[in-house]
C-alpha atoms as a PDB file:
ATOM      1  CA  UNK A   1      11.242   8.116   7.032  1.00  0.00           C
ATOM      2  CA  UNK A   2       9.039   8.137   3.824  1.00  0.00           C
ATOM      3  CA  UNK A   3       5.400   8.752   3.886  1.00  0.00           C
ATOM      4  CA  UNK A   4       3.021   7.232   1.016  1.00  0.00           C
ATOM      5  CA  UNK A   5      -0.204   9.224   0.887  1.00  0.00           C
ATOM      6  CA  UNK A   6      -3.194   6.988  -0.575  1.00  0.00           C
ATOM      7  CA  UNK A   7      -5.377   9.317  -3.605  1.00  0.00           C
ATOM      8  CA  UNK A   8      -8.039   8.923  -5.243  1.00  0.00           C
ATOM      9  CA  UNK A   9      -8.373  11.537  -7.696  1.00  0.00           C
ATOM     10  CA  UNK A  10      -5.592  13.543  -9.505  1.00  0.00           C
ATOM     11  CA  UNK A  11      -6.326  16.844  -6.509  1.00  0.00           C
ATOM     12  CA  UNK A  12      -5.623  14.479  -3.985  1.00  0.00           C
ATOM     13  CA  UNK A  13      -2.481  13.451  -5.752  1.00  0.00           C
ATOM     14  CA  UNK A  14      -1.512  16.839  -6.361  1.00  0.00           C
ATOM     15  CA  UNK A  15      -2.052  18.196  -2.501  1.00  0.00           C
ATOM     16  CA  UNK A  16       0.523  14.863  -1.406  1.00  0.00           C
ATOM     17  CA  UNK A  17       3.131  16.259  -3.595  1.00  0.00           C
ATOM     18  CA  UNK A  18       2.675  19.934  -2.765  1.00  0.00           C
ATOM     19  CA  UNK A  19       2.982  18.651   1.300  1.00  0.00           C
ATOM     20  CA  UNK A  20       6.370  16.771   0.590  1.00  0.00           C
ATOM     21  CA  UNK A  21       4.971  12.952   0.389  1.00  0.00           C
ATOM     22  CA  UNK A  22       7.572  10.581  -0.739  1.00  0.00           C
ATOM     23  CA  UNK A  23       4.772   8.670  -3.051  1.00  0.00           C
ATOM     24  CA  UNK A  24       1.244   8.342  -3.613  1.00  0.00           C
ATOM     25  CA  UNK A  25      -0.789   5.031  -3.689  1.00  0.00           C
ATOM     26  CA  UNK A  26      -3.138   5.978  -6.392  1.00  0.00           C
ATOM     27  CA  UNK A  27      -6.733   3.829  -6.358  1.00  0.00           C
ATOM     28  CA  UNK A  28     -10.425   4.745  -6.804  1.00  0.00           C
ATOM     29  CA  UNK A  29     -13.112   4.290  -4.686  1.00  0.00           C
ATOM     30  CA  UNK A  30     -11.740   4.334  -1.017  1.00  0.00           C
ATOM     31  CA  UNK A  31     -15.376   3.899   0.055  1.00  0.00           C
ATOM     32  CA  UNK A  32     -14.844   0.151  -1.045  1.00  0.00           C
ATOM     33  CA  UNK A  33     -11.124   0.262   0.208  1.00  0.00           C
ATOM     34  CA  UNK A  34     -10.180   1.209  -2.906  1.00  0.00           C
ATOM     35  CA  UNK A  35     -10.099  -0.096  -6.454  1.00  0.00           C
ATOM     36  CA  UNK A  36      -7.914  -0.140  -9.564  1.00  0.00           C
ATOM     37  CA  UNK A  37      -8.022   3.386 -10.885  1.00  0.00           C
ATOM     38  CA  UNK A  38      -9.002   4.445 -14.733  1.00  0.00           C
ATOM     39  CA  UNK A  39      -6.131   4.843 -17.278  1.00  0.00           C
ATOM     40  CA  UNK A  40      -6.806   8.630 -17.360  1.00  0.00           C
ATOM     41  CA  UNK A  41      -6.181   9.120 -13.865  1.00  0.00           C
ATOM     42  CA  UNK A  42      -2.818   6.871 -13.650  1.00  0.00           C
ATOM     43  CA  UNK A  43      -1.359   9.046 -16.728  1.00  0.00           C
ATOM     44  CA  UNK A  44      -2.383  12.243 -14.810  1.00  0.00           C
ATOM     45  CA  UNK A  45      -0.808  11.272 -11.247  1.00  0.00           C
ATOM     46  CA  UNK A  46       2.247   9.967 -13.142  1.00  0.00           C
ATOM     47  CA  UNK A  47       2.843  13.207 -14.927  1.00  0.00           C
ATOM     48  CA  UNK A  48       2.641  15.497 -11.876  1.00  0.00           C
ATOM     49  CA  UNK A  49       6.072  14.034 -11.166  1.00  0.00           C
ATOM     50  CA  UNK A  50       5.763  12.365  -7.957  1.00  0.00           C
ATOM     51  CA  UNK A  51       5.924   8.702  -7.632  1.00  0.00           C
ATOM     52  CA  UNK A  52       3.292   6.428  -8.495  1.00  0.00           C
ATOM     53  CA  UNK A  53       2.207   3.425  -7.268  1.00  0.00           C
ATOM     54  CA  UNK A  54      -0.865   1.579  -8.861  1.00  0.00           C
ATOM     55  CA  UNK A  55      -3.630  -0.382  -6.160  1.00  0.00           C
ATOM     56  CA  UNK A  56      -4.726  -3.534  -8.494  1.00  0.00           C
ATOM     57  CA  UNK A  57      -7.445  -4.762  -7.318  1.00  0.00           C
ATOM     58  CA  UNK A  58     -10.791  -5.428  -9.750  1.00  0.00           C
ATOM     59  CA  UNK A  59     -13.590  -5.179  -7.383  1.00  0.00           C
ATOM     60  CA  UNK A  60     -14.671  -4.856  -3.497  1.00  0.00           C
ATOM     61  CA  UNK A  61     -15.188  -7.458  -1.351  1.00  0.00           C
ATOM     62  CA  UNK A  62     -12.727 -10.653  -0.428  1.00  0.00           C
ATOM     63  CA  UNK A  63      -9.414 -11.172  -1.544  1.00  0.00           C
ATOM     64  CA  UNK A  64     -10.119 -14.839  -2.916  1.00  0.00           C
ATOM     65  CA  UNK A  65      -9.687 -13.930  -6.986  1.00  0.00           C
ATOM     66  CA  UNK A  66     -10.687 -16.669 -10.443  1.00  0.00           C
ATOM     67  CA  UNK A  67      -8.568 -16.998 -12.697  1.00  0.00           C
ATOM     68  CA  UNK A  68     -10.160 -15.020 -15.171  1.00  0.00           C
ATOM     69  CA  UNK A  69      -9.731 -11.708 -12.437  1.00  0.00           C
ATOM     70  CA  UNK A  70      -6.109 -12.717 -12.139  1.00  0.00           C
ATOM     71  CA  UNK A  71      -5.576 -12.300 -16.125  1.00  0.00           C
ATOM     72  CA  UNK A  72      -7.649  -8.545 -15.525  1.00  0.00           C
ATOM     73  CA  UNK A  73      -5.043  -7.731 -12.912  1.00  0.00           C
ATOM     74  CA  UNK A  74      -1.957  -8.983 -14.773  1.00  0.00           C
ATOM     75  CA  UNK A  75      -3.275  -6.577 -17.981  1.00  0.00           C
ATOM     76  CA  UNK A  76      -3.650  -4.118 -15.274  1.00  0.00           C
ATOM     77  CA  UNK A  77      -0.405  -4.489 -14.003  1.00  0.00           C
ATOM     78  CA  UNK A  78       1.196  -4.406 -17.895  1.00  0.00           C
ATOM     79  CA  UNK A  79      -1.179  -1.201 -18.307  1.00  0.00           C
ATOM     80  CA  UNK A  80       0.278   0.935 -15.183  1.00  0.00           C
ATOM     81  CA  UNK A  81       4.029  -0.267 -15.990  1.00  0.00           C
ATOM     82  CA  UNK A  82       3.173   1.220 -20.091  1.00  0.00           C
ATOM     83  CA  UNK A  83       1.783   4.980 -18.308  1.00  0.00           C
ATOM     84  CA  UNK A  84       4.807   5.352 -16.111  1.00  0.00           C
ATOM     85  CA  UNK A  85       3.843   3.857 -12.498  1.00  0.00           C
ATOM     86  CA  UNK A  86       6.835   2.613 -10.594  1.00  0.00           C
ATOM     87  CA  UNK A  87       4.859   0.245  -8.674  1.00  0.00           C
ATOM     88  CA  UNK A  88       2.325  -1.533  -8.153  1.00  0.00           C
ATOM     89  CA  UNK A  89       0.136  -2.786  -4.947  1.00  0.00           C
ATOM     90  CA  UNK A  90      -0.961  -6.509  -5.222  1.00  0.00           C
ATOM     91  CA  UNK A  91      -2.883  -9.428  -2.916  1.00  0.00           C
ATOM     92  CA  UNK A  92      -4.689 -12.591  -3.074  1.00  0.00           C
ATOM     93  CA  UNK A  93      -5.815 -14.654  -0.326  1.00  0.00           C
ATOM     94  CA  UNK A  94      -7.005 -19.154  -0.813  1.00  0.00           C
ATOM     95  CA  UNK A  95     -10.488 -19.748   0.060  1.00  0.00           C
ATOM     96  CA  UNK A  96      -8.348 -21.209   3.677  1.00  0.00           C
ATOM     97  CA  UNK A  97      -6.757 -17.512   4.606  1.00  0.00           C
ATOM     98  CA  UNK A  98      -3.647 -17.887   3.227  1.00  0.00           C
ATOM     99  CA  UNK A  99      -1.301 -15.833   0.780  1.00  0.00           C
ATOM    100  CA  UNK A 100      -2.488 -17.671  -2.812  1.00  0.00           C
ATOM    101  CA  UNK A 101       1.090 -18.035  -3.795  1.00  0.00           C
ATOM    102  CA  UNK A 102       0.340 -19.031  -7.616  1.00  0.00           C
ATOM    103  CA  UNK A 103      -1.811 -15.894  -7.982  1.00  0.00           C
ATOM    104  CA  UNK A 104       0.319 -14.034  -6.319  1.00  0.00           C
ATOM    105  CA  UNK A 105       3.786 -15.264  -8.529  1.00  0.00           C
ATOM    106  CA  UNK A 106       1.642 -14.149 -11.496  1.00  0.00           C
ATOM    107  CA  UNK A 107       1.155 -10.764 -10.649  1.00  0.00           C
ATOM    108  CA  UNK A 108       4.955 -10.228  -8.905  1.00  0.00           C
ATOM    109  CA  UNK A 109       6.060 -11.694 -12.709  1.00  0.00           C
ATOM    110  CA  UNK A 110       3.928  -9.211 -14.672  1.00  0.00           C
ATOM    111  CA  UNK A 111       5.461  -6.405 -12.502  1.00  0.00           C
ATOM    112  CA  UNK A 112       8.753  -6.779 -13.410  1.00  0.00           C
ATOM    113  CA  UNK A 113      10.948  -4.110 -13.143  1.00  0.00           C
ATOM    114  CA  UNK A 114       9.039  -1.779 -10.968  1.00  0.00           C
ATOM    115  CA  UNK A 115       8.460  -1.823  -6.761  1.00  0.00           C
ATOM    116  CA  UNK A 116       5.323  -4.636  -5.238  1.00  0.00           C
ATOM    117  CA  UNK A 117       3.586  -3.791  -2.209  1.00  0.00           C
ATOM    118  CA  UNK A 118       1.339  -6.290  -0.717  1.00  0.00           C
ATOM    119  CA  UNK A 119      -1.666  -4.553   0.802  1.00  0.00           C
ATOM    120  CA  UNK A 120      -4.321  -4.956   3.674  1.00  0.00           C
ATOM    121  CA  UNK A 121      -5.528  -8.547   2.056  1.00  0.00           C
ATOM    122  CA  UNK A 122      -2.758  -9.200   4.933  1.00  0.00           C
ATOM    123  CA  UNK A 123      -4.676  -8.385   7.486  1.00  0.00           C
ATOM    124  CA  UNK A 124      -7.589 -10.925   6.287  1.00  0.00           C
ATOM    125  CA  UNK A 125      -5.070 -13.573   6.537  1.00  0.00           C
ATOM    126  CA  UNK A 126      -5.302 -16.571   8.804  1.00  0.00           C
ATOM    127  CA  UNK A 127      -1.768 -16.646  10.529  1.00  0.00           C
ATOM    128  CA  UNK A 128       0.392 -13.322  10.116  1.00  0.00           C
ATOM    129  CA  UNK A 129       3.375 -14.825  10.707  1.00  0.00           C
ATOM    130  CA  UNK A 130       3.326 -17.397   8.246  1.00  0.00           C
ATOM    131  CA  UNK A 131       2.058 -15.081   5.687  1.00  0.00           C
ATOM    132  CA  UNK A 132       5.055 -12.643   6.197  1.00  0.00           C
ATOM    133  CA  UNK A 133       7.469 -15.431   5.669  1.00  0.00           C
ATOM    134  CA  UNK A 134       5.666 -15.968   2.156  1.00  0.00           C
ATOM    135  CA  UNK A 135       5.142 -12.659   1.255  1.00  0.00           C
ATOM    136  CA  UNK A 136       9.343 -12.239   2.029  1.00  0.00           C
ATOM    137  CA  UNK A 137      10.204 -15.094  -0.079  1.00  0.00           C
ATOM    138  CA  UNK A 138       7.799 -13.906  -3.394  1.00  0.00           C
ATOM    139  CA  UNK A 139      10.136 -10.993  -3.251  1.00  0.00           C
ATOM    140  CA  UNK A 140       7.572  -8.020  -2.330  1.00  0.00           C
ATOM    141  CA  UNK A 141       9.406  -4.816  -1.355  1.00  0.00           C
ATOM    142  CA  UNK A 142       6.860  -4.007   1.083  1.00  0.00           C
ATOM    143  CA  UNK A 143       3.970  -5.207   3.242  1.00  0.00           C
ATOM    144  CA  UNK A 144       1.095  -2.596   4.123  1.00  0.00           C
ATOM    145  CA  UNK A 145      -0.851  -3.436   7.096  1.00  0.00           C
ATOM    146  CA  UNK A 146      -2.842  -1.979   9.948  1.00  0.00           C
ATOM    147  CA  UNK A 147      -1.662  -4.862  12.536  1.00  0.00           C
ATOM    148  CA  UNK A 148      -4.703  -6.526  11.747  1.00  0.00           C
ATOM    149  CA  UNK A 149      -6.751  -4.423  14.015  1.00  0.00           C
ATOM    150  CA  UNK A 150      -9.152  -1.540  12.492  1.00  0.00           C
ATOM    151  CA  UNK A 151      -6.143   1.105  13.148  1.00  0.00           C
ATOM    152  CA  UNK A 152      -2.530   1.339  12.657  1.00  0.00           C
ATOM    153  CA  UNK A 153      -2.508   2.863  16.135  1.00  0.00           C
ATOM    154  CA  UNK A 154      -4.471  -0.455  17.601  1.00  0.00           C
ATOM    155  CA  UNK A 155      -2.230  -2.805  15.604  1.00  0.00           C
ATOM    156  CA  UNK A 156       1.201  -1.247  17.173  1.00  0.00           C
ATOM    157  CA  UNK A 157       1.829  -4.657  18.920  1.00  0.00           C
ATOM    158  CA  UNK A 158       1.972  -6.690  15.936  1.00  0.00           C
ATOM    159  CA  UNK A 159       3.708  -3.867  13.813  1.00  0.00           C
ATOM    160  CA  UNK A 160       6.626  -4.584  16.151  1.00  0.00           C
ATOM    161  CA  UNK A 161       6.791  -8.033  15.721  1.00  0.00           C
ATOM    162  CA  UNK A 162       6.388  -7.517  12.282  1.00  0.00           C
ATOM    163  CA  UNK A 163       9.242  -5.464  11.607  1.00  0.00           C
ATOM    164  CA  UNK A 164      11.645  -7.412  13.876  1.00  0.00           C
ATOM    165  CA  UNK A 165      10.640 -10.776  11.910  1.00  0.00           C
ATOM    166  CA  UNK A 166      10.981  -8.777   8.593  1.00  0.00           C
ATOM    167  CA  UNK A 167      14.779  -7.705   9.741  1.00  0.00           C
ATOM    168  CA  UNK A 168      15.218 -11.075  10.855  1.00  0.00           C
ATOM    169  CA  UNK A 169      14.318 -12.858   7.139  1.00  0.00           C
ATOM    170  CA  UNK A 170      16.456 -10.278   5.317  1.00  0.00           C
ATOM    171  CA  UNK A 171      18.901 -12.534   5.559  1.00  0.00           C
ATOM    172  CA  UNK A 172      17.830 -13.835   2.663  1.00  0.00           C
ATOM    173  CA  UNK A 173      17.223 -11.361   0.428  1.00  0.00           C
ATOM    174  CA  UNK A 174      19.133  -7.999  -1.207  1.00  0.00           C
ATOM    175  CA  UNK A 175      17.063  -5.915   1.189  1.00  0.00           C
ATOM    176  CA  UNK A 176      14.505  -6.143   4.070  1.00  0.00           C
ATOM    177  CA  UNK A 177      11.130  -6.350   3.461  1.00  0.00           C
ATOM    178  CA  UNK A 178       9.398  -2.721   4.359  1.00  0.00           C
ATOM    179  CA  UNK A 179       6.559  -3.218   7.389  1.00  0.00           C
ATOM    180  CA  UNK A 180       4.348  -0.249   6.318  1.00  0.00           C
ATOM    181  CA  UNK A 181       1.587   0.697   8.554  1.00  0.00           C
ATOM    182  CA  UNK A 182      -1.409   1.931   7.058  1.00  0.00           C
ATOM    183  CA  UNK A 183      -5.126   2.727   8.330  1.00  0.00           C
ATOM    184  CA  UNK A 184      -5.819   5.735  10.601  1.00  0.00           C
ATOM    185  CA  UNK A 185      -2.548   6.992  10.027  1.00  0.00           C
ATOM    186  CA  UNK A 186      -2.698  10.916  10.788  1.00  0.00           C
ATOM    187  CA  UNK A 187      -0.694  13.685  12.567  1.00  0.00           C
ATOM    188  CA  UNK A 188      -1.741  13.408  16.209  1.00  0.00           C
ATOM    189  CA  UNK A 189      -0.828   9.626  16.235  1.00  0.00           C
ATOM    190  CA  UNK A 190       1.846   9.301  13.346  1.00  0.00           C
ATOM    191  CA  UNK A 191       4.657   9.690  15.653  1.00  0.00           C
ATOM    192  CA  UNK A 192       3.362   7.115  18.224  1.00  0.00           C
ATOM    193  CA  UNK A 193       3.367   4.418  15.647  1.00  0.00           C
ATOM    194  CA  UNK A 194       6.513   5.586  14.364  1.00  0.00           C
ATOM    195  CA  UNK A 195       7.976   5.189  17.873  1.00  0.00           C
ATOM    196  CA  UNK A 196       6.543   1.872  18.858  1.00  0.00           C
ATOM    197  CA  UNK A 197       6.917  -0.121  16.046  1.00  0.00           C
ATOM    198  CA  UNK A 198      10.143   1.334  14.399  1.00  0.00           C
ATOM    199  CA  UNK A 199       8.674   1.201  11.043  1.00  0.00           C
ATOM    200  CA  UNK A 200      10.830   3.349   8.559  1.00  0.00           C
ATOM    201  CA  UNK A 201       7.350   4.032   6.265  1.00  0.00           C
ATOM    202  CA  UNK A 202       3.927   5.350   6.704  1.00  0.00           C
ATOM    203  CA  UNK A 203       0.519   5.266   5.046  1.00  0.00           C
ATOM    204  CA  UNK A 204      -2.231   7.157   5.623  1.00  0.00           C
ATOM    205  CA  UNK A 205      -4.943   8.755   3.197  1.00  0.00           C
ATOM    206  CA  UNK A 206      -4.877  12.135   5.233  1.00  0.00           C
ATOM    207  CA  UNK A 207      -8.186  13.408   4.021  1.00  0.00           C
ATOM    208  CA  UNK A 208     -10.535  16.792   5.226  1.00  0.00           C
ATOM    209  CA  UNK A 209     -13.478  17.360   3.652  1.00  0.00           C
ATOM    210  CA  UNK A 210     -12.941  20.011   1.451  1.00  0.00           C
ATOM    211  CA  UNK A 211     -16.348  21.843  -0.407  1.00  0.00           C
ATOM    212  CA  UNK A 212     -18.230  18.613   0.414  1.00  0.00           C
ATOM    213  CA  UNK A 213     -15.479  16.235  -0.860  1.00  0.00           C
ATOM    214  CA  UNK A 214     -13.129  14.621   0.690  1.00  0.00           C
ATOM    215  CA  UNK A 215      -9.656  15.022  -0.237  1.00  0.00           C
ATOM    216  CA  UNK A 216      -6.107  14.934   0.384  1.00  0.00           C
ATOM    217  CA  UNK A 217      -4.976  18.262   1.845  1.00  0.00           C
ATOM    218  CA  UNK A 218      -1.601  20.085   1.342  1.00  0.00           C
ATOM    219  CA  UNK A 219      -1.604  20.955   5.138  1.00  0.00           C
ATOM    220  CA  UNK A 220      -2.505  17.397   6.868  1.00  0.00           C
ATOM    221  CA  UNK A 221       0.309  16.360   4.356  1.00  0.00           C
ATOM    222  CA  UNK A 222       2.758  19.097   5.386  1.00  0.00           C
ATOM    223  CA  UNK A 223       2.019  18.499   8.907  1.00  0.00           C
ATOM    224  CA  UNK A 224       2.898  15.089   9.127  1.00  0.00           C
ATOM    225  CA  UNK A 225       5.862  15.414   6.675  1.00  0.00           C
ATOM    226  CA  UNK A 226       6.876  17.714   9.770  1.00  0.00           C
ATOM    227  CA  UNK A 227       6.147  15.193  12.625  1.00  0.00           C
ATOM    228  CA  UNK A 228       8.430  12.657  10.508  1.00  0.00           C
ATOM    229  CA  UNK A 229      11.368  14.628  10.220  1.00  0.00           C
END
């Protein structure tokens, strides 16, 4: 089992390590589901040793992007390889609600040599199944997704299906593609979706509010480290 601990500022990054998280998803602003974090923090999170990987995404709202955001995230891409990230977390939805497979080939080419997620622009999609097929063949290494329902826990259903169909199109590829759910994700219901949907990954932000911030805490990371062992 590997847990990936979403962070948004270097603390945060430094509490996931200290708890025993397999990775970090680093990003900014989680009020706006997160955007693509500053230079300064990337260098930082990569140098506390644990492994990085870098949300790309230019602004909030939808996941339909122009072409002239696509170049920003392909730079941004090129600028989290250069500071040490070993991967990267990429989406684009058409105007229709499906995977934009020519965006999408643009930013799996500028990442090269280091892991692609696809994140939650999944869950805005217009038929899952059909998306997971396309996602497989652009050669993503994982997919992170609530189920499409406003929890991880909600979305267990799908998550099942998910993971079977993602076993089922390995066939075609040097490994399966990872169903990773993410949203919600915490220590009283981390073993539940575990169970269910026999994903092999987890995602989960596992924040307290800590001297009126919230943060990533050693312990909520420690505790479901423990649950997952």
């Amino acid at each position: 089992m590997k847990l990936e601990v979403c962070c948004a500022d270097i603390d945060s990054v430094r509490a996931a390590k200290a708890g025993g998280a397999d990775r970090v998803e680093l990003c900014e602003d989680l009020e706006v589901d997160g955007l693509t974090p500053q230079m300064e923090l990337i260098r930082k999170a990569v140098e506390t040793g644990i492994r990085v990987h870098v949300l790309i995404r230019p602004r909030p709202g939808d996941f339909v992007f122009s072409d002239e955001e696509t170049q920003e995230m392909e730079e941004s891409i090129r600028m989290a390889k250069s500071l040490g990230a070993q991967g990267v977390v990429i989406g684009a939805l058409d105007k229709c609600g499906d995977i934009d497979e020519n965006v999408c080939r643009r930013l799996v080419a500028a990442a090269e040599g280091v892991s692609v997620t696809f994140h939650r622009a999944f869950d805005s999609c217009r038929n899952p199944r059909e998306a997971l097929q396309v996602i497989s063949k652009m050669g993503c290494d994982r997919l992170l997704t609530s189920g499409r329902a406003a929890t991880a826990l909600k979305g267990v259903e799908l998550l099942k299906e998910l993971v079977k169909m993602s076993a089922e199109l390995s066939e075609n590829r040097r490994k399966p593609l990872v169903i990773m759910p993410g949203a919600g994700v915490n220590v009283d219901n981390v073993r539940t979706i575990v169970n269910e949907t026999g994903a092999t990954e987890v995602h989960g932000s596992l924040r307290s509010t800590v001297a009126g911030r919230k943060v990533t805490t050693v312990e909520n990371v420690r505790r479901v480290v423990e649950q997952l062992s």
